[in-house]
Protein backbone atom coordinates (compact mmCIF):
# COMPACT_ATOMS: atom_id res chain seq x y z
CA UNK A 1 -2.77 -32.95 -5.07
CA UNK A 2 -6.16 -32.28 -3.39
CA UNK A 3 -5.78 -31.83 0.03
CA UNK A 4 -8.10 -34.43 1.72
CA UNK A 5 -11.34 -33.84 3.04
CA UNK A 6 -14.20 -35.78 3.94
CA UNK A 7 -16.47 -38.19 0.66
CA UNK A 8 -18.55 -35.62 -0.37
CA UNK A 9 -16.00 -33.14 -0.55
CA UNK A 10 -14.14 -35.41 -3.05
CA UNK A 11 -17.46 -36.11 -5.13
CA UNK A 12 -18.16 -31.97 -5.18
CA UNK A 13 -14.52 -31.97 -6.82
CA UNK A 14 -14.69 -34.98 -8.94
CA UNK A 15 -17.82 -32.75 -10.61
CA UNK A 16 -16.46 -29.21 -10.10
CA UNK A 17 -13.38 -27.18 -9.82
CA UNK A 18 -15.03 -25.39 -7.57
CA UNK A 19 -15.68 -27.35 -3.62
CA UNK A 20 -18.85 -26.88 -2.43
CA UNK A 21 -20.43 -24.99 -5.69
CA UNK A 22 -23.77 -25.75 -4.96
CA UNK A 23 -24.21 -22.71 -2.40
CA UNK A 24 -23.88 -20.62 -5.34
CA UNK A 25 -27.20 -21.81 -6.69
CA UNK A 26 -28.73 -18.29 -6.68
CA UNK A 27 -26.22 -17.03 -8.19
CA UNK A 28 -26.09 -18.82 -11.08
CA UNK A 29 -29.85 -18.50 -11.08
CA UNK A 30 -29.62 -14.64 -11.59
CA UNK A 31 -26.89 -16.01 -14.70
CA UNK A 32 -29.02 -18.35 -16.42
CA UNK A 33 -31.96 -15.78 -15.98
CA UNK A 34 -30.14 -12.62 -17.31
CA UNK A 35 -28.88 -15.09 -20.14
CA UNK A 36 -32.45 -15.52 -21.42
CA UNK A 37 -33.80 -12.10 -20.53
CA UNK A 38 -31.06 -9.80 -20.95
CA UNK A 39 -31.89 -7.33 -18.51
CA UNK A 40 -30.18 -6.88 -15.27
CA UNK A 41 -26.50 -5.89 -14.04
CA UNK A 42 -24.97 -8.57 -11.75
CA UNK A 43 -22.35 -7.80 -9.63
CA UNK A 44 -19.17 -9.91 -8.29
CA UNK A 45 -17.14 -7.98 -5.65
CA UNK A 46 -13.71 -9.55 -4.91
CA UNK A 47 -11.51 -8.96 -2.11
CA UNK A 48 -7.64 -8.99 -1.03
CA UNK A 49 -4.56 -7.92 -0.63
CA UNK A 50 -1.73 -6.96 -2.63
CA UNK A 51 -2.30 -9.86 -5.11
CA UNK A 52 -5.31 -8.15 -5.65
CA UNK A 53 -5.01 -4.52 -5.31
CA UNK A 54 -2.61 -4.95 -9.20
CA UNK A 55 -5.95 -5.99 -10.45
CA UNK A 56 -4.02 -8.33 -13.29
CA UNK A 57 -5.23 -11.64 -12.09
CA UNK A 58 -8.63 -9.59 -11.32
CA UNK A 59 -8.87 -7.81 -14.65
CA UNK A 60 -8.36 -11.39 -16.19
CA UNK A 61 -11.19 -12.68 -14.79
CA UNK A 62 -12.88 -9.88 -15.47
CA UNK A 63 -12.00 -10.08 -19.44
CA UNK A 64 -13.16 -13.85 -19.46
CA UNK A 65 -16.57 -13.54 -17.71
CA UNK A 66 -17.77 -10.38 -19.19
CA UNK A 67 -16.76 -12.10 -22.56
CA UNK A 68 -19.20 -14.27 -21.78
CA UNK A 69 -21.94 -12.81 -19.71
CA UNK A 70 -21.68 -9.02 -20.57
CA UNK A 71 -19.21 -6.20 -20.06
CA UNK A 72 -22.11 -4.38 -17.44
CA UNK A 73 -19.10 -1.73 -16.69
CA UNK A 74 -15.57 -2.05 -14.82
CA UNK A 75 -16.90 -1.30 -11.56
CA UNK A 76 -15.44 -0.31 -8.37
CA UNK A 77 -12.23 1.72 -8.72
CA UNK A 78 -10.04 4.07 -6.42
CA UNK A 79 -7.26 6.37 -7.30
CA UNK A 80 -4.61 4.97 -5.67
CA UNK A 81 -2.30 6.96 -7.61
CA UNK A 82 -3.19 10.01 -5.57
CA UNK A 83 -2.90 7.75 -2.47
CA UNK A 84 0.74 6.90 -3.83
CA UNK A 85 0.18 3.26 -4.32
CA UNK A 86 -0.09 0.85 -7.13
CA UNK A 87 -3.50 -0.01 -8.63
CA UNK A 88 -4.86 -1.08 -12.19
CA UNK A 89 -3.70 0.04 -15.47
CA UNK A 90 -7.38 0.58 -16.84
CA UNK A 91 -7.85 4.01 -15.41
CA UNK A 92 -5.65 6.67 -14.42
CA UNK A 93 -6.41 9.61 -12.11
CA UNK A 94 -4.73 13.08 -11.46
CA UNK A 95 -4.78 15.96 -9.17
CA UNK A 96 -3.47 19.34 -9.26
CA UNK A 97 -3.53 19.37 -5.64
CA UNK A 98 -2.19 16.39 -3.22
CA UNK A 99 -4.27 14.46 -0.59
CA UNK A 100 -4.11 12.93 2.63
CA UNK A 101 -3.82 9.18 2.64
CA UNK A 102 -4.18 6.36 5.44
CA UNK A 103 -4.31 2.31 4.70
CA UNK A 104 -5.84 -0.11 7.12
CA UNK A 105 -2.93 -2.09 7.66
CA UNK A 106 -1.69 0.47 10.10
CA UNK A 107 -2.89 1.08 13.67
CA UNK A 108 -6.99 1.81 13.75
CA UNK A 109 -6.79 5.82 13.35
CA UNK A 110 -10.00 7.68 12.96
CA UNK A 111 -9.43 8.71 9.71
CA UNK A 112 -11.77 7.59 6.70
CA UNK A 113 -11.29 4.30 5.77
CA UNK A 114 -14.14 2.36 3.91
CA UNK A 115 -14.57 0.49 1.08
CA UNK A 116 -11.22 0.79 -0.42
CA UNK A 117 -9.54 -0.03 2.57
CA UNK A 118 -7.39 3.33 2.14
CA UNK A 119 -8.76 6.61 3.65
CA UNK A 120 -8.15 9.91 1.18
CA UNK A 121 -9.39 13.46 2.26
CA UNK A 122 -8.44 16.82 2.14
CA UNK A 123 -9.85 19.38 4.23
CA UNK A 124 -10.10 22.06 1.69
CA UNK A 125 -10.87 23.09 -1.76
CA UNK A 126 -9.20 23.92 -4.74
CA UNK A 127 -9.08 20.62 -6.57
CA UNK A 128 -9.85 18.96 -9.77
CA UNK A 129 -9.85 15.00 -10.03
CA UNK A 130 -9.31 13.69 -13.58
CA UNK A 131 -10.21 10.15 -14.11
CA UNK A 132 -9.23 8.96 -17.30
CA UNK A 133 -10.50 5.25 -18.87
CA UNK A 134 -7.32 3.96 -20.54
CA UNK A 135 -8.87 0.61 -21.37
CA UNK A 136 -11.90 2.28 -23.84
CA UNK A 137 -14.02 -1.35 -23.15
CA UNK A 138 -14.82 0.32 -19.96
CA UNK A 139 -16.11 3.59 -21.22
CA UNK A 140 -18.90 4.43 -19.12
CA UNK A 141 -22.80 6.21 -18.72
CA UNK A 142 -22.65 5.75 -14.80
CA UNK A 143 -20.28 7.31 -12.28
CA UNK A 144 -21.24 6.78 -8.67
CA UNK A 145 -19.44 8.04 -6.10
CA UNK A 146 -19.03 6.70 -2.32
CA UNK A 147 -18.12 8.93 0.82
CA UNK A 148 -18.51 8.08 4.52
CA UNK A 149 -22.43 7.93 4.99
CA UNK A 150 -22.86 8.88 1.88
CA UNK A 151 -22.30 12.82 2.72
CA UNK A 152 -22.29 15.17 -0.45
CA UNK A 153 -18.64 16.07 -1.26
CA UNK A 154 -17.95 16.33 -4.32
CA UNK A 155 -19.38 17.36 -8.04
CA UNK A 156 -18.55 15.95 -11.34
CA UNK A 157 -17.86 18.06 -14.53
CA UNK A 158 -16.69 16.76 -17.58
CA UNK A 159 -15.84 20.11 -19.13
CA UNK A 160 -14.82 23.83 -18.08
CA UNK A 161 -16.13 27.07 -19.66
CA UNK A 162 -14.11 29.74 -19.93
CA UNK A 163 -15.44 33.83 -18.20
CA UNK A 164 -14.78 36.91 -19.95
CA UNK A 165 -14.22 39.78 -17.51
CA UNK A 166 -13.79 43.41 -19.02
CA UNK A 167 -11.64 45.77 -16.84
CA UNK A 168 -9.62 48.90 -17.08
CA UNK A 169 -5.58 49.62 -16.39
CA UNK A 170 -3.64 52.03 -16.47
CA UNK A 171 -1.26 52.45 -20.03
CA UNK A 172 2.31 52.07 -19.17
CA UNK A 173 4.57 53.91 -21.34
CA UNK A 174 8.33 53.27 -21.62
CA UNK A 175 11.35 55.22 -21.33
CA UNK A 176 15.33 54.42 -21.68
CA UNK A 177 17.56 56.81 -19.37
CA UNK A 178 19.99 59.00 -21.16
CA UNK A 179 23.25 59.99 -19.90
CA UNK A 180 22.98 62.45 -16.89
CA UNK A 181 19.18 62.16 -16.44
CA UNK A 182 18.08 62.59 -12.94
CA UNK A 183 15.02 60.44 -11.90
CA UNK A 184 12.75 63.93 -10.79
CA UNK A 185 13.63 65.58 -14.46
CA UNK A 186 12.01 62.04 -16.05
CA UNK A 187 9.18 62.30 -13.58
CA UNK A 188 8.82 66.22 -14.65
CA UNK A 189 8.64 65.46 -17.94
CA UNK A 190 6.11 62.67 -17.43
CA UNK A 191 4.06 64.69 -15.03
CA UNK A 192 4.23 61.91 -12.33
CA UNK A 193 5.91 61.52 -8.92
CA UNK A 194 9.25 60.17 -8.45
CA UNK A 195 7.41 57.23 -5.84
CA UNK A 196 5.43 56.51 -9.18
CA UNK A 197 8.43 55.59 -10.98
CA UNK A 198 10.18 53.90 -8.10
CA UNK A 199 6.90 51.81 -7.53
CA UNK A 200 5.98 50.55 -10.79
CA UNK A 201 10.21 49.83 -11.66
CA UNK A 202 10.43 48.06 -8.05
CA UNK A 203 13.29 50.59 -6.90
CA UNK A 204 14.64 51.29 -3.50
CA UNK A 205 16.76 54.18 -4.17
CA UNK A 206 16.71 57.13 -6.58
CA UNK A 207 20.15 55.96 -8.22
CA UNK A 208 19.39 55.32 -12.00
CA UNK A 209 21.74 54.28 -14.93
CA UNK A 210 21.74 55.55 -18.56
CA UNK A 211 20.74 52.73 -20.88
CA UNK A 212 18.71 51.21 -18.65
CA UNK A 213 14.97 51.33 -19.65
CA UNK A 214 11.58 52.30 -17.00
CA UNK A 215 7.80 52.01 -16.87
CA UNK A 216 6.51 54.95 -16.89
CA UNK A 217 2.97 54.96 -15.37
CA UNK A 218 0.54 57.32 -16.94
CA UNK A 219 -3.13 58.62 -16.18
CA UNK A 220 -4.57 57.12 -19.27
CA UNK A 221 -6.40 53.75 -19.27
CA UNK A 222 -6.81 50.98 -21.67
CA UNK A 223 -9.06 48.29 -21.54
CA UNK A 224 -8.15 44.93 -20.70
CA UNK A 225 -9.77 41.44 -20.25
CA UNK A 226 -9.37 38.99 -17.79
CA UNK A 227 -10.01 35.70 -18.43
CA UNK A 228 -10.92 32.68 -16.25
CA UNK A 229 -12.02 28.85 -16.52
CA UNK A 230 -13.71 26.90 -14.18
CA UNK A 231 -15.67 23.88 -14.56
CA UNK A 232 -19.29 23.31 -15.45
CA UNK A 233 -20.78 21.11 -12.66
CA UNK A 234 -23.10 18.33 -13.88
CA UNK A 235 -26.94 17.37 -12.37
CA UNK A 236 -25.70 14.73 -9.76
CA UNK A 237 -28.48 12.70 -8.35
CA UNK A 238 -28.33 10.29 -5.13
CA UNK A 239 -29.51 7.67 -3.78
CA UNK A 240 -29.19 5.54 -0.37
CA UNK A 241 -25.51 4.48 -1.00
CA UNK A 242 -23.74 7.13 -3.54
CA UNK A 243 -24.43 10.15 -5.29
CA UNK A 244 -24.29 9.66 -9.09
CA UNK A 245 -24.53 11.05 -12.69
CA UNK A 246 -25.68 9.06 -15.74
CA UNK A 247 -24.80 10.09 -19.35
CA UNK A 248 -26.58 9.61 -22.40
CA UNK A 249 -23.13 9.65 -24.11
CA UNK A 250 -20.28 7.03 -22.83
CA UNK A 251 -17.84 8.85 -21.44
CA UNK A 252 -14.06 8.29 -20.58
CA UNK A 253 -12.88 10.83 -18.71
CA UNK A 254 -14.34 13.20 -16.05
CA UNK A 255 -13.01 15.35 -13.65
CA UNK A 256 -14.44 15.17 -9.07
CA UNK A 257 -14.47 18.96 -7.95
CA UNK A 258 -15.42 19.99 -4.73
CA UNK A 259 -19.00 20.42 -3.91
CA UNK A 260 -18.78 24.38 -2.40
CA UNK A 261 -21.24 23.38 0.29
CA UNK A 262 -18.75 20.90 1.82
CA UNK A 263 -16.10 21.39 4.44
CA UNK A 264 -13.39 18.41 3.77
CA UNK A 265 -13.57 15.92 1.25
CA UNK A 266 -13.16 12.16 1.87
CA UNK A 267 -13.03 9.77 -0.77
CA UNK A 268 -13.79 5.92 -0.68
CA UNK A 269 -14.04 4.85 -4.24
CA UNK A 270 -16.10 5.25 -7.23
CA UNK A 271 -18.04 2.47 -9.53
CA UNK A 272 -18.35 2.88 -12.83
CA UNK A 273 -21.16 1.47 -15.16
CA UNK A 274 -22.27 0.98 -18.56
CA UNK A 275 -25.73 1.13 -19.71
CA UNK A 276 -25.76 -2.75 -20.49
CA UNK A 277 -27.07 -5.30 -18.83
CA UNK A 278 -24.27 -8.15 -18.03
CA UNK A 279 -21.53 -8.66 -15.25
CA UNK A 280 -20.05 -6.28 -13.18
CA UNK A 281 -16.42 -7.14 -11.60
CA UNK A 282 -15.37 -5.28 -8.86
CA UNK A 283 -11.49 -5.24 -6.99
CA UNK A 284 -10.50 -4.52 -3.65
CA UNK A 285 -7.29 -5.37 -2.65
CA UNK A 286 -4.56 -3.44 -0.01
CA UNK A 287 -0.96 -4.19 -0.23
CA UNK A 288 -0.08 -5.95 2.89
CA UNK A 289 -3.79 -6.70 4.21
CA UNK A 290 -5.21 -9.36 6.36
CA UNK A 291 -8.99 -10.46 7.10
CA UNK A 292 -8.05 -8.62 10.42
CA UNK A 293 -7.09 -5.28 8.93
CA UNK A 294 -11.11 -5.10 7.16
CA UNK A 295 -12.51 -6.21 10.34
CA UNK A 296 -10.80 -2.72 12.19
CA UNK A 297 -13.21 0.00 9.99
CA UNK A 298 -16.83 -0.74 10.12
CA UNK A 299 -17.26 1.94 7.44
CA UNK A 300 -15.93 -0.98 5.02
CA UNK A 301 -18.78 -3.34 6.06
CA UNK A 302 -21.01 -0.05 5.78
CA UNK A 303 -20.00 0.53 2.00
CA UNK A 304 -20.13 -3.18 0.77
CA UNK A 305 -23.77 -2.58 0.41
CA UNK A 306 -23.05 -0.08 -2.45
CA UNK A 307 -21.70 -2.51 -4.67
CA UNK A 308 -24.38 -4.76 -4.21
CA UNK A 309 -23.17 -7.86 -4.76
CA UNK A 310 -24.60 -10.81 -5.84
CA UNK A 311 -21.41 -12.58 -5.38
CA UNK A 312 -18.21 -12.38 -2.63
CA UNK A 313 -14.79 -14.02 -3.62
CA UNK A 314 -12.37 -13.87 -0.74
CA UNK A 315 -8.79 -13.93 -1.27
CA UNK A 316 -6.78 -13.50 1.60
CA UNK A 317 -3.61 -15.46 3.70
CA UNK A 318 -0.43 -14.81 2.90
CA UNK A 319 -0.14 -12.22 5.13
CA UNK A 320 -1.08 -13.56 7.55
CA UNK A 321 1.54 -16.40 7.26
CA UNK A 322 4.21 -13.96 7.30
CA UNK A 323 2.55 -12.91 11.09
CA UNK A 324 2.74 -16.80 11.41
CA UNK A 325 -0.70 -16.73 12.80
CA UNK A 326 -1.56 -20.03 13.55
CA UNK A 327 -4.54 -21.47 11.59
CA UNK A 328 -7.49 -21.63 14.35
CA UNK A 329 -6.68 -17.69 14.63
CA UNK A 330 -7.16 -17.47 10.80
CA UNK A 331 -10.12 -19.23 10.51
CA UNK A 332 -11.50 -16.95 13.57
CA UNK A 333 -10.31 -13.50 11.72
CA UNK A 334 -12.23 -15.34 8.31
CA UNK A 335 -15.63 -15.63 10.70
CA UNK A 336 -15.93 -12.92 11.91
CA UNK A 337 -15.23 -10.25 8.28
CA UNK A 338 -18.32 -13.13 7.47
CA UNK A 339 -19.78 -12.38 10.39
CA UNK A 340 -19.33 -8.24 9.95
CA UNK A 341 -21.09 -8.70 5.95
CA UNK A 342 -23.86 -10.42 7.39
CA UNK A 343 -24.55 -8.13 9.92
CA UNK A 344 -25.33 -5.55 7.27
CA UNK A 345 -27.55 -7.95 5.66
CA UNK A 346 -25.82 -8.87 2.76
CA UNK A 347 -26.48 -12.30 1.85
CA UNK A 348 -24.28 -13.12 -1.15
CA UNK A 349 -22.96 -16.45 -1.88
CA UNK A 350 -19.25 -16.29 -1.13
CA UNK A 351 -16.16 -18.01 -2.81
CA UNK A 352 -13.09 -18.30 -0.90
CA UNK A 353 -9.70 -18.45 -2.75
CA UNK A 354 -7.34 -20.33 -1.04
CA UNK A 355 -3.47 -18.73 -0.26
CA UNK A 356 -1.52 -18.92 -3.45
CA UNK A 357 1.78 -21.09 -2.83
CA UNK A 358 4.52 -18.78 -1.43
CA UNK A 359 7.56 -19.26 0.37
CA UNK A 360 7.95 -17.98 4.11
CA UNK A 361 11.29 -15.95 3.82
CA UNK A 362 12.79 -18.55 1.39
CA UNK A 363 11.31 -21.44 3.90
CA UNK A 364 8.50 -23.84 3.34
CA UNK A 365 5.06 -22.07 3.75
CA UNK A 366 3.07 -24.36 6.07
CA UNK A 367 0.59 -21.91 7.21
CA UNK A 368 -0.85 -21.68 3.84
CA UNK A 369 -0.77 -25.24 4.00
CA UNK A 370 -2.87 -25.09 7.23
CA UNK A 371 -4.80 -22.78 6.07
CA UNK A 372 -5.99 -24.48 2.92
CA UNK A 373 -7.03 -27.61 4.45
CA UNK A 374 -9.08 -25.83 7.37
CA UNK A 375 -10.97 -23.84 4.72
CA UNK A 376 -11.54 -26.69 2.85
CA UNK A 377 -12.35 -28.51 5.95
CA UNK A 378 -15.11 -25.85 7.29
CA UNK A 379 -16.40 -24.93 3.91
CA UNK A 380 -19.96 -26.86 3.69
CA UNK A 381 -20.62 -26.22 7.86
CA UNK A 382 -20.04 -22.40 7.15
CA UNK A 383 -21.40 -22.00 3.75
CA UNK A 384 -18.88 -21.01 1.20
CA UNK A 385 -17.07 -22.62 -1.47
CA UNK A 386 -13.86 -23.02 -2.71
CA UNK A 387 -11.82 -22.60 -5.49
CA UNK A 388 -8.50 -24.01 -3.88
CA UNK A 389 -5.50 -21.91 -5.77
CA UNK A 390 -2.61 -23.78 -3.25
CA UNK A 391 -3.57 -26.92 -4.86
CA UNK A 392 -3.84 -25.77 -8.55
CA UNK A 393 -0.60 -24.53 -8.42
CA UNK A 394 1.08 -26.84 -6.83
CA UNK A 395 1.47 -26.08 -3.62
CA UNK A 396 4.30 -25.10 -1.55
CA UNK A 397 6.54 -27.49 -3.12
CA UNK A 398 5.27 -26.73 -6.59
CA UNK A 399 6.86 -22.96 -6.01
CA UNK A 400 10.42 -23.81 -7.81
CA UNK A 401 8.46 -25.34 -10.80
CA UNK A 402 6.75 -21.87 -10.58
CA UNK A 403 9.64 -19.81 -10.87
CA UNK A 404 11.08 -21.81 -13.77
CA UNK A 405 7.65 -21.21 -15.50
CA UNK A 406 8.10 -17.10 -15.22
CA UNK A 407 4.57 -17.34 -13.02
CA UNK A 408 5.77 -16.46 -10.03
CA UNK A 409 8.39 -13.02 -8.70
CA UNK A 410 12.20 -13.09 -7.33
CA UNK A 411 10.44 -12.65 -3.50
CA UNK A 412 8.48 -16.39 -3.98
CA UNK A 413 5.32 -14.35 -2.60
CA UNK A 414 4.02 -12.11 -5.68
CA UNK A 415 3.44 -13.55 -8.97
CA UNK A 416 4.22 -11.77 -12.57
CA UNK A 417 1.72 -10.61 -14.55
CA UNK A 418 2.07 -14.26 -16.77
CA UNK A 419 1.51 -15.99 -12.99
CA UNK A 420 -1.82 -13.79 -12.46
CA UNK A 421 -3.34 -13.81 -15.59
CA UNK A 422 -2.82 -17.59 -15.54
CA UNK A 423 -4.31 -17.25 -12.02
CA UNK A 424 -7.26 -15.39 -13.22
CA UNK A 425 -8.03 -17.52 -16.17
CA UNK A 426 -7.78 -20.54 -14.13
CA UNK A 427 -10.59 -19.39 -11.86
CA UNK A 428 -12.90 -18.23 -14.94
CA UNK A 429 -12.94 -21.67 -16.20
CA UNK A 430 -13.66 -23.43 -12.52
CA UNK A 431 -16.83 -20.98 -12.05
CA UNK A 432 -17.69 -21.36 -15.58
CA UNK A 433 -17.59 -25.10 -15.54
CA UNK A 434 -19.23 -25.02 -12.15
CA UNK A 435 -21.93 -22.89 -14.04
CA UNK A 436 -22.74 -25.27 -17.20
CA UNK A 437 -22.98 -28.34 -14.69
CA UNK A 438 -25.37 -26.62 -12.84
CA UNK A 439 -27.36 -26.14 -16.24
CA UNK A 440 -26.91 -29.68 -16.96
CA UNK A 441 -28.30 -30.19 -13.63
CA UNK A 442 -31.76 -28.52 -13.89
């Protein structure tokens, strides 16, 4: 079923799966030109909630498009593992000390929340960040690193060299306690005090018994060497939006230390690039966010610009059904996190992805039905298109055929990882069709 919209809405569909395609002209422009010249990075930045934070229906799409436009690098990524939350399986991160964490789905705090839509700080040192590529496609050259207005907090090592310190100590001697030795005759024969002994055995008393054995401290010295790593910081450079370092070699693991000039350390995110030209796909999704929750932080807005995009995809609703927030408030909250990406002058075609079917605690799910049709129905006055998920699955009543297919979870709301991939394939071929008609076009 296509939900029912006005003629030319029907014609866009009849020629794409994608409503509305045309207002992403310029960016298939920048495709078709990097196709022939091979010499540019573009960059899609799509963002959502929990069906998005997994990144498997993201990483799909991913997959499919850099397959055929370019693996440019994976992109935007956040250690949510140190924020105690779910996040891709491509990279992994570590910490040998823990951090402070804050999502935007909670009341507005003034703690630092930007791009990744979860605030993480510490405020101090004494930490090493490992970020490990598990998926070895996204080995990288570039590592860029984003902090609230762009403040210098961190440095980047990828190895740690180990100091040689020579020192001096006393030489300890040992000695077992025969029967009926007193602890002044040992320290006699040892020309030490009995507080010596007591000190370097940890005794509170002068009671000793035979058999047992002491340290006996002497006035001789031996040499000794102390050893200690720490890590080699690398030549970061920086720009408007991030600080960064660039390798000659493709690396897949490096470690964030703190920068010793820096106070507290508050971390938004990091992108990761490849020296390639081709497609970059960047993820940003919170478990449990609404167009609402982004619209709290300005910082988020702030950041965007780092990515720079060259495309949006929107993907958010389903939280916002289970507020029940009736579909003119929906369509308000979806203006105005337009409204804040404009405002920093971003002007990147957008693609909205409607609501994937769900079911409202085990109920029909007519806000996603409402909200579906007034995207659809404002998509041409506002300027976005559409790639309209609720109907290509189904729709709410298509949600038991769903479950009998494996694609979607025992709560009706989240899919598996079958039901995302097939999401995320799904779209590749809409904005890949929507792509080679407008080639056949020109």
């Amino acid at each position: 079923m296509i939900h029912k919209v006005d003629t030319a809405a029907t014609d866009s569909f009849s020629e794409d799966q994608i409503y509305n395609a045309k207002v992403l002209e310029s960016f298939f422009q920048k495709l078709q030109q990097n196709e022939s010249e091979n010499n540019q990075k573009i960059n899609i930045v799509h963002i959502g909630d929990s069906h998005i934070q997994s990144d498997l229906m993201t990483n799909e799409i991913r997959k499919k498009l850099q397959q055929q436009f370019g693996n440019a690098g994976r992109g935007f990524v956040f250690p949510y593992q140190l924020a105690k939350t779910n996040g891709s399986y491509n990279e992994r991160f570590y910490s040998n000390r823990s951090w402070e964490s804050y999502r935007n789905i909670h009341p507005v705090k003034n703690v630092p929340i930007g791009l990744s839509g979860i605030g993480l700080w510490r405020d101090n040192g004494g930490f090493a960040i490992e970020l490990k590529v598990k998926d070895l496609a996204y080995k990288f050259n570039t590592i860029r690193i984003i902090t609230p207005q762009n403040q210098d907090m961190f440095d980047l090592a990828t190895s740690s060299q180990t100091n040689l310190i020579q020192s001096t100590e006393k030489k300890v001697i040992t000695h077992k306690i025969k029967k009926g030795e007193a602890i002044s005759i040992i320290a006699d024969k040892y020309n030490i005090s009995v507080a010596d002994i007591k000190k370097a055995n940890g005794l509170k008393s002068n009671n000793i018994r035979a058999g047992r054995t002491l340290k006996i401290p002497t006035n001789e010295t031996k040499e000794k060497t102390i050893k200690s790593s720490e890590f080699v910081p690398l030549n970061i450079e920086s720009d408007s939006y991030s600080h960064y370092y660039n390798s000659d070699k493709a690396l897949e693991k490096i470690y964030l230390i703190p920068n010793k000039n820096a106070s507290n350390y508050e971390l938004n995110g990091l992108v990761l690039e490849k020296d390639a030209s081709g497609l970059i796909y960047s993820s940003i999704g919170v478990n449990g966010a609404k167009f609402s929750d982004y619209n709290k932080y300005p910082l988020f807005f702030e950041q965007l610009k780092a990515l720079h995009p060259d495309m949006l995809v929107f993907a958010l609703g389903t939280n916002e059904s289970y507020d029940h927030l009736e579909s003119a408030n929906y369509i308000k909250q979806l203006r105005e996190f337009i409204s804040n990406i404009k405002a920093q002058k971003i002007d990147a075609p957008i693609i909205i992805i409607t609501p994937a079917p769900s079911l409202l605690r085990k109920k029909l799910n007519t806000y996603i039905d409402d909200y579906t049709k007034d995207i659809l129905d404002i998509a041409q006055k506002d300027g976005f298109a559409v790639w309209d998920l609720y109907d290509e699955f189904g729709g709410t009543s298509g949600v038991r055929q769903l479950k009998a297919q494996g694609l979607i979870g025992p709560d009706y709301v989240h899919y598996s990882k079958k039901g995302y991939e097939k999401q995320g394939k799904l779209f590749s071929e809409a904005l890949i069709k929507a792509y080679d008609n407008f080639k056949l076009k020109k």
